[in-house]
PDB file of N, CA and C in Angstrom:
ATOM      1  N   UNK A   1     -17.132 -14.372  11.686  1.00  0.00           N
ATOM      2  CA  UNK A   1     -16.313 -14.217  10.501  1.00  0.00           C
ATOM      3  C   UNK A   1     -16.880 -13.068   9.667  1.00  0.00           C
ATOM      4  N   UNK A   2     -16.465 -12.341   8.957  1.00  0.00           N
ATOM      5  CA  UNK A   2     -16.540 -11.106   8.250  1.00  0.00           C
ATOM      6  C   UNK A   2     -16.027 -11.295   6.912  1.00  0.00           C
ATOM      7  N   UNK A   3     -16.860 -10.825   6.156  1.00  0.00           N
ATOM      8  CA  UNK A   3     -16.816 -10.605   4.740  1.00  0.00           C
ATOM      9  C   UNK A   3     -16.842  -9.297   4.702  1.00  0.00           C
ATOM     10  N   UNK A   4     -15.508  -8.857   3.633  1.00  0.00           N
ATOM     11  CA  UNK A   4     -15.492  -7.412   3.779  1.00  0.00           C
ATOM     12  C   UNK A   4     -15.197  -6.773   2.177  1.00  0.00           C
ATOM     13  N   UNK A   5     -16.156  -6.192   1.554  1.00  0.00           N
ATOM     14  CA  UNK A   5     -15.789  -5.691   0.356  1.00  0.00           C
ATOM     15  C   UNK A   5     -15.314  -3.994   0.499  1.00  0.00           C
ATOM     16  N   UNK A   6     -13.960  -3.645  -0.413  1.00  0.00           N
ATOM     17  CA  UNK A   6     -13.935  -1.940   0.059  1.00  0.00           C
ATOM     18  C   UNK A   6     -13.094  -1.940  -1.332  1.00  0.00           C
ATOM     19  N   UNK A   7     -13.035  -0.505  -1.674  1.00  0.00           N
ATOM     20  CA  UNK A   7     -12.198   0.015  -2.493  1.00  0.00           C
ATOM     21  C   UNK A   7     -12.203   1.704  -2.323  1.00  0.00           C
ATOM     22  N   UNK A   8     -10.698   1.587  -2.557  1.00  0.00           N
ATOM     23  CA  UNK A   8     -10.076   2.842  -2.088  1.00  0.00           C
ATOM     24  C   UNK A   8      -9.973   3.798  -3.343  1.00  0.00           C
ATOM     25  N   UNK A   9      -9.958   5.046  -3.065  1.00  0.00           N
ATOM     26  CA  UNK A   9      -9.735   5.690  -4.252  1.00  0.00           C
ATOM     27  C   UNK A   9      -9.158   7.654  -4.267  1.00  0.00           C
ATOM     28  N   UNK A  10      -8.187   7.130  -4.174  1.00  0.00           N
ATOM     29  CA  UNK A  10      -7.159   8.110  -4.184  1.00  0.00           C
ATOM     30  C   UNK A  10      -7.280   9.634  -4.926  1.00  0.00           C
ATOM     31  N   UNK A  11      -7.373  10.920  -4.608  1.00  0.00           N
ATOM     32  CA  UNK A  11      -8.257  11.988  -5.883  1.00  0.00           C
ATOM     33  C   UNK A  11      -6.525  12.416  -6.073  1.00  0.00           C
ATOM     34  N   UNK A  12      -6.426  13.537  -6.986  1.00  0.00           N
ATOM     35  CA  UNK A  12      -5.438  14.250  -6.984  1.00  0.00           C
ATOM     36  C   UNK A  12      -4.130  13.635  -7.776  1.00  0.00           C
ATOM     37  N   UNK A  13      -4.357  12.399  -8.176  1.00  0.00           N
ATOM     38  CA  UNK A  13      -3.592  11.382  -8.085  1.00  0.00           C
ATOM     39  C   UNK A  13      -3.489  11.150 -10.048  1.00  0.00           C
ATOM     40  N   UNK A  14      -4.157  11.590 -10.907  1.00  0.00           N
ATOM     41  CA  UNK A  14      -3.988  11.416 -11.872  1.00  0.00           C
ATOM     42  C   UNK A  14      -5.280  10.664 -12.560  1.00  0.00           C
ATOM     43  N   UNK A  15      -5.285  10.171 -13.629  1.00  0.00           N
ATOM     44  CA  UNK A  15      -6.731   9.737 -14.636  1.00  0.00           C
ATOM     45  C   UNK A  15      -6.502   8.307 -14.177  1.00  0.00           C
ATOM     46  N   UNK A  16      -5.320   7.514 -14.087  1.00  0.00           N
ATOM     47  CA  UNK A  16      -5.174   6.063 -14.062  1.00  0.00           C
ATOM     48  C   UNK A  16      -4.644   5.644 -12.344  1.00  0.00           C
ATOM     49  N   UNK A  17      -5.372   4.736 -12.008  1.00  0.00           N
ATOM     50  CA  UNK A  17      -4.870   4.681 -10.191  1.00  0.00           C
ATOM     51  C   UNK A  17      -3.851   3.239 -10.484  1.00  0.00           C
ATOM     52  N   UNK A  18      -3.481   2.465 -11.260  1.00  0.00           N
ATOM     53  CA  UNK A  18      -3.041   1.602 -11.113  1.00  0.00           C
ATOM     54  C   UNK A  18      -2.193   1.229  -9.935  1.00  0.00           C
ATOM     55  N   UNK A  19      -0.834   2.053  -9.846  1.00  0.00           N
ATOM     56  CA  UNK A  19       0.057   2.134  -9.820  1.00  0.00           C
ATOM     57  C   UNK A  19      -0.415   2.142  -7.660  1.00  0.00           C
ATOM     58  N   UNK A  20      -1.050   3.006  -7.307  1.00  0.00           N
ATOM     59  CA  UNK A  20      -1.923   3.318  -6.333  1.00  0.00           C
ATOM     60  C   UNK A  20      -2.661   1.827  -5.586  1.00  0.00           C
ATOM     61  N   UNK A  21      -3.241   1.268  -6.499  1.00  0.00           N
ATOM     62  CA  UNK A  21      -4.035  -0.036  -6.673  1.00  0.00           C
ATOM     63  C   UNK A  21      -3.045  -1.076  -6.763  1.00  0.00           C
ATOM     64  N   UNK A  22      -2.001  -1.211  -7.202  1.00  0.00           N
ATOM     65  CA  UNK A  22      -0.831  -2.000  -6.816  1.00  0.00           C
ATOM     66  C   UNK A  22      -0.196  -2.039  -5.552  1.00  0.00           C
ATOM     67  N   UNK A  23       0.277  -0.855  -4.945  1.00  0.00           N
ATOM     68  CA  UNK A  23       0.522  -0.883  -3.483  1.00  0.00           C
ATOM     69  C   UNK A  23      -0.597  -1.618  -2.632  1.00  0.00           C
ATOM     70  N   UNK A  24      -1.971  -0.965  -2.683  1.00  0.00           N
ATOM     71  CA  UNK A  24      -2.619  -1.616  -1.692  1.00  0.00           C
ATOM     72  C   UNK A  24      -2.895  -2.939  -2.335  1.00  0.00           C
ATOM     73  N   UNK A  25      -2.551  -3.423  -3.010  1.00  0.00           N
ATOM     74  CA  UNK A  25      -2.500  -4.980  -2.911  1.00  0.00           C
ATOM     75  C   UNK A  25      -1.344  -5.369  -2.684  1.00  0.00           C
ATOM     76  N   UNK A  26      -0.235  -4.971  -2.589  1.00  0.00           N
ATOM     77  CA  UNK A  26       0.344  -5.477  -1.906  1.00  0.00           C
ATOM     78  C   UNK A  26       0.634  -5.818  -0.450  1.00  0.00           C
ATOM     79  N   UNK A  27      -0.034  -4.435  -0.310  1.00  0.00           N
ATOM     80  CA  UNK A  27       0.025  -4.815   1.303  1.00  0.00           C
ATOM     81  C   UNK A  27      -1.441  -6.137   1.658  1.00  0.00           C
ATOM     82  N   UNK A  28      -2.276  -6.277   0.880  1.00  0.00           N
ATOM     83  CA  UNK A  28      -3.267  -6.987   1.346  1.00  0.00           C
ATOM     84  C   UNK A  28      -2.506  -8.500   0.901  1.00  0.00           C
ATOM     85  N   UNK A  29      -2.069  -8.613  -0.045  1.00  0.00           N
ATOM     86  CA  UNK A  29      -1.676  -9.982  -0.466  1.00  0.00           C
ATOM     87  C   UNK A  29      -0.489 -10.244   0.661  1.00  0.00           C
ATOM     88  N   UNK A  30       0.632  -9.439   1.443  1.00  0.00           N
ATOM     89  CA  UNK A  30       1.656  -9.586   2.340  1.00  0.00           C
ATOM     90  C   UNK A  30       0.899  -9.734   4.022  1.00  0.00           C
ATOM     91  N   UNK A  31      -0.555  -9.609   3.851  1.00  0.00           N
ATOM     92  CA  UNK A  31      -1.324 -10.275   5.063  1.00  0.00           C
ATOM     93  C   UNK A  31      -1.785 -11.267   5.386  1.00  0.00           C
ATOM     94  N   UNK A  32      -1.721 -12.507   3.997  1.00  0.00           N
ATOM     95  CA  UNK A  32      -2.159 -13.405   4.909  1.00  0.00           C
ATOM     96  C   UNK A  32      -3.327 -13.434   4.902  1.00  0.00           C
ATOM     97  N   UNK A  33      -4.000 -12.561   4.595  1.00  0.00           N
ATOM     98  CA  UNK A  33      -5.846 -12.090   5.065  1.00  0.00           C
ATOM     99  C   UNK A  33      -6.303 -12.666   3.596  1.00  0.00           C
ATOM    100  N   UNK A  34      -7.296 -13.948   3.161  1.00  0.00           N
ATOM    101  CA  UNK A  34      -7.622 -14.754   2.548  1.00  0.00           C
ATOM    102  C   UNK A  34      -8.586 -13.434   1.330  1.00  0.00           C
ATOM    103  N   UNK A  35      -8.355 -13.013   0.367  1.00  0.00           N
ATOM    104  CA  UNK A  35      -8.946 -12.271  -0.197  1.00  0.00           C
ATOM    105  C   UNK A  35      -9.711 -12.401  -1.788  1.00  0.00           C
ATOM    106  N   UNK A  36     -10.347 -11.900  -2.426  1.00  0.00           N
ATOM    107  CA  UNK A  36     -10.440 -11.942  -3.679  1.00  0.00           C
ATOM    108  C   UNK A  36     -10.638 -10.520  -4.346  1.00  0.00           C
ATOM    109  N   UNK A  37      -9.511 -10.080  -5.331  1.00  0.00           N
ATOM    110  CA  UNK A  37      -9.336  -8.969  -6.201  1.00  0.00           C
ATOM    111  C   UNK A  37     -10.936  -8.998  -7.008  1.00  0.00           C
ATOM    112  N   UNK A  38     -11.250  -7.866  -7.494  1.00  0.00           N
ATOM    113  CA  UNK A  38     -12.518  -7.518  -8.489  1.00  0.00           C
ATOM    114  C   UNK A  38     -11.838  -6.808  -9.032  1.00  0.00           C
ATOM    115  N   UNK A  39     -12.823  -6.728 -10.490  1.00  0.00           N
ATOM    116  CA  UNK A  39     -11.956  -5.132 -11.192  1.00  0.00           C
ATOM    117  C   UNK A  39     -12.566  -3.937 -10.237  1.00  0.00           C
ATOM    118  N   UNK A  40     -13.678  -4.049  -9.294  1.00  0.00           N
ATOM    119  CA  UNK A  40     -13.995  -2.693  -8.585  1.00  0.00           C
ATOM    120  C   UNK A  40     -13.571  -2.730  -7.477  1.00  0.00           C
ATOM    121  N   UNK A  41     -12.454  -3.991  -6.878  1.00  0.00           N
ATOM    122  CA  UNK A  41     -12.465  -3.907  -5.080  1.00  0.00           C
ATOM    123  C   UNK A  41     -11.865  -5.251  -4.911  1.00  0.00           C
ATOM    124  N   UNK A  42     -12.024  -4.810  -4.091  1.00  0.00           N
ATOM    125  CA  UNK A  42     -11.335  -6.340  -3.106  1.00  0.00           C
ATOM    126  C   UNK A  42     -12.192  -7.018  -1.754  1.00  0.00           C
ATOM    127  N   UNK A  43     -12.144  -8.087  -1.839  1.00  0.00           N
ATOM    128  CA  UNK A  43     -12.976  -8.856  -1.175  1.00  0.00           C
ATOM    129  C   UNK A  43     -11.825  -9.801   0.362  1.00  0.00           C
ATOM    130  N   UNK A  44     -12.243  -9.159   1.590  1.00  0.00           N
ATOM    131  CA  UNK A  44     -11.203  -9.517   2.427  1.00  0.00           C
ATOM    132  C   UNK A  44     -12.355 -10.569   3.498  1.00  0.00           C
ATOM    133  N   UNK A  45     -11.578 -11.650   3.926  1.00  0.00           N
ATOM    134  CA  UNK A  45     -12.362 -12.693   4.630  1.00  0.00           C
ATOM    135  C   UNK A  45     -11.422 -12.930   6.247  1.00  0.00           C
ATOM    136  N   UNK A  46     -12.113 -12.864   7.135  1.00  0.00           N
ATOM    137  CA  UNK A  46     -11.366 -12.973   8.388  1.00  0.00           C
ATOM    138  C   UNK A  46     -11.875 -12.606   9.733  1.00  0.00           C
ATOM    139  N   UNK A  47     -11.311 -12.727  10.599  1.00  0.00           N
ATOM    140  CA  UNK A  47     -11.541 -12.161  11.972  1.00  0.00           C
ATOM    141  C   UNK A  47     -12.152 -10.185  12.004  1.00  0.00           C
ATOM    142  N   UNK A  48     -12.398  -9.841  12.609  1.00  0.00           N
ATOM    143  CA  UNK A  48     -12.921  -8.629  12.578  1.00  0.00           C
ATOM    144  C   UNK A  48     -12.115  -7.690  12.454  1.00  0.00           C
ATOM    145  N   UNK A  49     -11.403  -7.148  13.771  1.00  0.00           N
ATOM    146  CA  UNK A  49      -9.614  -6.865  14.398  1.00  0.00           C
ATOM    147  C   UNK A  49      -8.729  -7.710  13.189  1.00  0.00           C
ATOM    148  N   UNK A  50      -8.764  -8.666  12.469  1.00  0.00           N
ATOM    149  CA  UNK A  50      -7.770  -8.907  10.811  1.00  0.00           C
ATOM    150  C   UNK A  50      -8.061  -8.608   9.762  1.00  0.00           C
ATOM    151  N   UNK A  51      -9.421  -8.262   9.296  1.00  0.00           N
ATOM    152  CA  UNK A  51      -9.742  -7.241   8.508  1.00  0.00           C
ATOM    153  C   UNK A  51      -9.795  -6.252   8.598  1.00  0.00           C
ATOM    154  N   UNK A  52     -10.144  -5.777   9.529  1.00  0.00           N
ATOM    155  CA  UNK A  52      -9.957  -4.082  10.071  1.00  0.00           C
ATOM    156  C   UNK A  52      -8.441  -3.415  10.015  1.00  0.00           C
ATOM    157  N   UNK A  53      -7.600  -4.285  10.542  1.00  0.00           N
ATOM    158  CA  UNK A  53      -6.315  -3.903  10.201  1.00  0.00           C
ATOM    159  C   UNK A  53      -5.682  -3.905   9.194  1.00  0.00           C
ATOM    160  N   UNK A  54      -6.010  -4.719   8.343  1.00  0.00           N
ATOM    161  CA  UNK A  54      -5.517  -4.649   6.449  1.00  0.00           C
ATOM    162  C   UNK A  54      -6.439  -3.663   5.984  1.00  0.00           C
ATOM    163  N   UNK A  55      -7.557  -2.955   6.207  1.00  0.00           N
ATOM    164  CA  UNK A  55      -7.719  -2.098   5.512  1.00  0.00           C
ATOM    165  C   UNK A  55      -7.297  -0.560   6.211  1.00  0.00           C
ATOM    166  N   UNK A  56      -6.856  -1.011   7.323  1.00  0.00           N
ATOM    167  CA  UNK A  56      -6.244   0.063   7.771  1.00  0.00           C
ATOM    168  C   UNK A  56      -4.838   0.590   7.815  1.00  0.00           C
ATOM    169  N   UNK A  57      -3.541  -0.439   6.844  1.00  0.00           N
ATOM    170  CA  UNK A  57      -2.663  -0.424   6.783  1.00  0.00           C
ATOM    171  C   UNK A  57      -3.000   0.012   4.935  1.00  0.00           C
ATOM    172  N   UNK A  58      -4.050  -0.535   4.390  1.00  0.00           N
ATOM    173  CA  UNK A  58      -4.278   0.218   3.034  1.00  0.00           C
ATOM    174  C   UNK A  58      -4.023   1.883   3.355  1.00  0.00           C
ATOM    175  N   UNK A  59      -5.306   1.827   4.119  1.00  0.00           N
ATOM    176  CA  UNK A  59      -4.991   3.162   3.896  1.00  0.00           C
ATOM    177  C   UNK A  59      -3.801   3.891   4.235  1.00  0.00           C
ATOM    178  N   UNK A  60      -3.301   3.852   5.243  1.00  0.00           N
ATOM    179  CA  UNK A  60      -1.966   4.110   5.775  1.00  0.00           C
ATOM    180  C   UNK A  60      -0.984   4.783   4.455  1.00  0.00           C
ATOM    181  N   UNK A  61      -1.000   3.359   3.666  1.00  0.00           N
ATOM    182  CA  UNK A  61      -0.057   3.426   2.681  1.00  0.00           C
ATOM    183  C   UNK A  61      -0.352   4.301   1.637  1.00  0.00           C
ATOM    184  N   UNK A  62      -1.860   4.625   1.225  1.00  0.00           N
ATOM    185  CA  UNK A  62      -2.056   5.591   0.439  1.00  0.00           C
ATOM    186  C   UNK A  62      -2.032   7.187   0.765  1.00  0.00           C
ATOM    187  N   UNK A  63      -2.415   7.075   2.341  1.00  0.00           N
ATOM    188  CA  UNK A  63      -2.186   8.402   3.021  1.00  0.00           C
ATOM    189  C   UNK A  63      -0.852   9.228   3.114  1.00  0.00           C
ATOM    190  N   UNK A  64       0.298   8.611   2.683  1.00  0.00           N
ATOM    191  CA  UNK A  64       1.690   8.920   2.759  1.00  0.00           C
ATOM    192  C   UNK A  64       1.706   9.580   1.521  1.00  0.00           C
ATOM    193  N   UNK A  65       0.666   9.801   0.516  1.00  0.00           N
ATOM    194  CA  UNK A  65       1.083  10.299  -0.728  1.00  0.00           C
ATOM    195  C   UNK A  65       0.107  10.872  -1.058  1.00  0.00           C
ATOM    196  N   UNK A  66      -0.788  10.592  -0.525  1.00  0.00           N
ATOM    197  CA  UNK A  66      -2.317  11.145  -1.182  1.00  0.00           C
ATOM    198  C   UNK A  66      -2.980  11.922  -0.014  1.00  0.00           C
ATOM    199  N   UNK A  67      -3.584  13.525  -0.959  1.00  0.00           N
ATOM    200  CA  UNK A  67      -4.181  14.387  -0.091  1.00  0.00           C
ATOM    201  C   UNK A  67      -5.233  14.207   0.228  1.00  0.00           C
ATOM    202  N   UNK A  68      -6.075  13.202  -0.318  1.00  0.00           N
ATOM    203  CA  UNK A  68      -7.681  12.834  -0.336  1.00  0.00           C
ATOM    204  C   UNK A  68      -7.924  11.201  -0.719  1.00  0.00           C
ATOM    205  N   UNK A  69      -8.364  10.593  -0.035  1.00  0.00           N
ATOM    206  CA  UNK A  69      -9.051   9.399  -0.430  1.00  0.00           C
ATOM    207  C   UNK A  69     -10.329   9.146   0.011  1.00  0.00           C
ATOM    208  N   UNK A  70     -11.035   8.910  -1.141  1.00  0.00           N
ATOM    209  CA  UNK A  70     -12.241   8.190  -0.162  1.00  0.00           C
ATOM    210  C   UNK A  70     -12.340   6.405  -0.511  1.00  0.00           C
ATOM    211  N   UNK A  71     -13.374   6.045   0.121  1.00  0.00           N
ATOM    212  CA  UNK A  71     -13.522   4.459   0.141  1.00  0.00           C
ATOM    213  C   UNK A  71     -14.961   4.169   0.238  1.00  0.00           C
ATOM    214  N   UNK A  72     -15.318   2.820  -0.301  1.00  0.00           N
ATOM    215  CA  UNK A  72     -16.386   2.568  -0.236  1.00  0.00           C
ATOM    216  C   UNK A  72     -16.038   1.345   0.731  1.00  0.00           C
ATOM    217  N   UNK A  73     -16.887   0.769   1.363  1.00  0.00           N
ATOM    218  CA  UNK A  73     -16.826  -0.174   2.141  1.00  0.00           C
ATOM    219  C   UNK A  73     -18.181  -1.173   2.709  1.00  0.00           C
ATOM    220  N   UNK A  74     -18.269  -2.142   2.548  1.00  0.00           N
ATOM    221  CA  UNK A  74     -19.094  -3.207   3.172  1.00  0.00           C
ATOM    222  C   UNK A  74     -19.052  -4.395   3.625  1.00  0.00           C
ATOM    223  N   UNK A  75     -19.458  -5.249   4.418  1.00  0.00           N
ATOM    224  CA  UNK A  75     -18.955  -5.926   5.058  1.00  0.00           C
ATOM    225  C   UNK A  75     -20.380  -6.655   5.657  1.00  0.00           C
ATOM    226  N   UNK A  76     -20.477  -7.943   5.667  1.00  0.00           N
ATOM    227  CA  UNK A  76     -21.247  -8.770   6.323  1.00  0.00           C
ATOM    228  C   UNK A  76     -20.693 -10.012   7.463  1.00  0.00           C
ATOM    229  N   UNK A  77     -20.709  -9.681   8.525  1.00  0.00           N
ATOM    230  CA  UNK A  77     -20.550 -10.539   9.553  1.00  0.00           C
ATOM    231  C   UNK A  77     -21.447 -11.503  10.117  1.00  0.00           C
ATOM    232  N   UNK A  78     -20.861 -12.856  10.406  1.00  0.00           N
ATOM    233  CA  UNK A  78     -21.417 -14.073  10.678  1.00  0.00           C
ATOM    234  C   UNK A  78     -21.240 -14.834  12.124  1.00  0.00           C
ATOM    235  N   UNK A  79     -21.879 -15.015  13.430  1.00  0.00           N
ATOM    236  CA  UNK A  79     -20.994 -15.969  14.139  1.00  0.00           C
ATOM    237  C   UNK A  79     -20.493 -17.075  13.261  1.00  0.00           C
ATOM    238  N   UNK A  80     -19.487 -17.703  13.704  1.00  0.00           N
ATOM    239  CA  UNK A  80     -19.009 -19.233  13.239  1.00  0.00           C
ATOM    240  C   UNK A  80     -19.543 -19.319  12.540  1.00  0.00           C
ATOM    241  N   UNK A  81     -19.104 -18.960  11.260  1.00  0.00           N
ATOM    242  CA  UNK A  81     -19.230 -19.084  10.072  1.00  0.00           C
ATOM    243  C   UNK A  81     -17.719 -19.187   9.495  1.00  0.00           C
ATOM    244  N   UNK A  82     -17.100 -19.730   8.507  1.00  0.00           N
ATOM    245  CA  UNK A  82     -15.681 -19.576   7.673  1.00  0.00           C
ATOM    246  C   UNK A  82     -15.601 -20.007   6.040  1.00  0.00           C
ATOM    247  N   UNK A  83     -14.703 -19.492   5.533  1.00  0.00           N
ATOM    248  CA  UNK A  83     -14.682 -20.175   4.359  1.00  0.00           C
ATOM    249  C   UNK A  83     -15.949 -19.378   3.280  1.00  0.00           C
ATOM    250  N   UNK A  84     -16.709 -18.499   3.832  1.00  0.00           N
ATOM    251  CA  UNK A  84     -17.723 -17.368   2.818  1.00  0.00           C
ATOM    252  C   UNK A  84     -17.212 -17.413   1.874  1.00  0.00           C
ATOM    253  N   UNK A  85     -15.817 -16.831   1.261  1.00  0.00           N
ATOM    254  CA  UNK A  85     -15.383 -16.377   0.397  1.00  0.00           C
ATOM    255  C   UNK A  85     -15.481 -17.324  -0.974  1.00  0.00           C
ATOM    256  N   UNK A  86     -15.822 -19.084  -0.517  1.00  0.00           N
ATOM    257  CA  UNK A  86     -15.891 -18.989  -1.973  1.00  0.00           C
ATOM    258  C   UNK A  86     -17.819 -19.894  -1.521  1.00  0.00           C
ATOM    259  N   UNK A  87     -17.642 -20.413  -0.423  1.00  0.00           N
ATOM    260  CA  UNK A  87     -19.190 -20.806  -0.120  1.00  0.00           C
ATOM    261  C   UNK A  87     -20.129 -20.558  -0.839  1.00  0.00           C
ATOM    262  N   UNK A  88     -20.240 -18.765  -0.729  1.00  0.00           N
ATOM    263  CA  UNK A  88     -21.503 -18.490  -1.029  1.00  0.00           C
ATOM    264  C   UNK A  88     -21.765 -18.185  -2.119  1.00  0.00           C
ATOM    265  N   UNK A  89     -20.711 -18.530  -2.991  1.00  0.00           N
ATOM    266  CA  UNK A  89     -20.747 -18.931  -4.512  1.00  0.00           C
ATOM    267  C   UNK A  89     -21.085 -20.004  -5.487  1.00  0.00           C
ATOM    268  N   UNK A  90     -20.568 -21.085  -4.283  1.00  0.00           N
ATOM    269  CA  UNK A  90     -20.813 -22.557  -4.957  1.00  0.00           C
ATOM    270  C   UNK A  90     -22.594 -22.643  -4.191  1.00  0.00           C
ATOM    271  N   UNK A  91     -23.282 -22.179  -2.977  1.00  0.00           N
ATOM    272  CA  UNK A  91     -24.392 -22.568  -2.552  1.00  0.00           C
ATOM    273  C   UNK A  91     -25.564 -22.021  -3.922  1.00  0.00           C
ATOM    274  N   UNK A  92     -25.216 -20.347  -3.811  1.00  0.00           N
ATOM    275  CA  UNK A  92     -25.935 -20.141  -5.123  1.00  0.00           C
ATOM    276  C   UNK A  92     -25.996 -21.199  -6.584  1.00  0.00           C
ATOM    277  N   UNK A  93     -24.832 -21.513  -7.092  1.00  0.00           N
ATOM    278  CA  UNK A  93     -24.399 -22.811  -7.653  1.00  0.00           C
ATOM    279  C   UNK A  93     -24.899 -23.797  -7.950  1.00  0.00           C
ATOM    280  N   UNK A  94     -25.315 -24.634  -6.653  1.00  0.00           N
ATOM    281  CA  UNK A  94     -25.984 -25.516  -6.270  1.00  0.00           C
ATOM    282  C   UNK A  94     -27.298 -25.695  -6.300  1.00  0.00           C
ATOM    283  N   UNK A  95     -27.804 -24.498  -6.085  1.00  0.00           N
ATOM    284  CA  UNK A  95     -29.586 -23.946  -6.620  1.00  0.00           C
ATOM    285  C   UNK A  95     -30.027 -24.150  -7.950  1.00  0.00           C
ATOM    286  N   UNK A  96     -28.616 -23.250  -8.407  1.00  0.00           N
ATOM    287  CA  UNK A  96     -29.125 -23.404 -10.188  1.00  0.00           C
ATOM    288  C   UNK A  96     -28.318 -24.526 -10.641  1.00  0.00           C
ATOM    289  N   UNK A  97     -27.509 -25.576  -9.991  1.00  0.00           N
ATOM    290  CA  UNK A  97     -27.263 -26.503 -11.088  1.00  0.00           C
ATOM    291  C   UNK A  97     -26.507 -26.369 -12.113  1.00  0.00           C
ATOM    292  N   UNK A  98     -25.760 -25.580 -11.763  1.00  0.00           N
ATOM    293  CA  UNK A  98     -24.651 -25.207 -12.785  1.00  0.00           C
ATOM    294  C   UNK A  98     -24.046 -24.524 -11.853  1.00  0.00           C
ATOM    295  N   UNK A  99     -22.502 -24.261 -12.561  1.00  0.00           N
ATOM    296  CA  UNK A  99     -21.260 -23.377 -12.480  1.00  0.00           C
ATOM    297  C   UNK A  99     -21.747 -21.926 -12.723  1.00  0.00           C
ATOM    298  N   UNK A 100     -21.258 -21.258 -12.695  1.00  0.00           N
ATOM    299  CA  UNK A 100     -21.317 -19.797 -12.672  1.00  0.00           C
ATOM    300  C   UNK A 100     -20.426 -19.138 -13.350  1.00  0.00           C
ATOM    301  N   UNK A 101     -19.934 -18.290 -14.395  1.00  0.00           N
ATOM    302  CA  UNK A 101     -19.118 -17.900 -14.840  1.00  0.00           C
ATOM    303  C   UNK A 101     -18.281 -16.542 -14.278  1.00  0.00           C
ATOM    304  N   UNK A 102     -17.511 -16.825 -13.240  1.00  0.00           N
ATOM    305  CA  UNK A 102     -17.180 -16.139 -12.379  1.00  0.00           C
ATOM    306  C   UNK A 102     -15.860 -15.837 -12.569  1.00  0.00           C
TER     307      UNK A 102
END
């Protein structure tokens, strides 16, 4: 299972990416692919080949308009492992005995 953090970022494109940052969530939210938005990125959880392909249909979609993007990207993979995405939030959690203001 794969934990995958990335954010895209479009140059040429103006001072505000919103609008940019709306498409590719849409295409990530129309996958199916179990995710969590940040204000810096997006957090994608899944098969290797099902994350790889939602961020490769991101880009896709920004490439149709945009002369330059770059991306940051990271990603930690697990055998049989599932469910990271909110796990390794509540385990930290669980250490300290409290909630987390997340």
């Amino acid at each position: 299972m794969v934990l995958l953090e990335f954010a895209m970022s479009p140059t040429g494109q103006g001072e505000s990416l919103s609008a940019q940052v709306a498409r590719v969530l849409d295409v990530i939210d129309k996958s199916g692919v179990p995710y969590q938005l940040t204000p810096m990125g997006t957090i994608l959880e899944g098969e290797w080949d099902e994350v790889m392909a939602v961020v490769t249909a991101c880009f896709r979609t920004l490439q149709a308009e945009c002369p330059r993007i770059g991306m940051n990207l990271k990603m930690d993979w697990r055998a049989g492992t599932e469910s990271r995405l909110r796990s390794k939030i509540a385990r930290v959690e669980e250490h300290l005995g409290r909630k987390l203001r997340t």
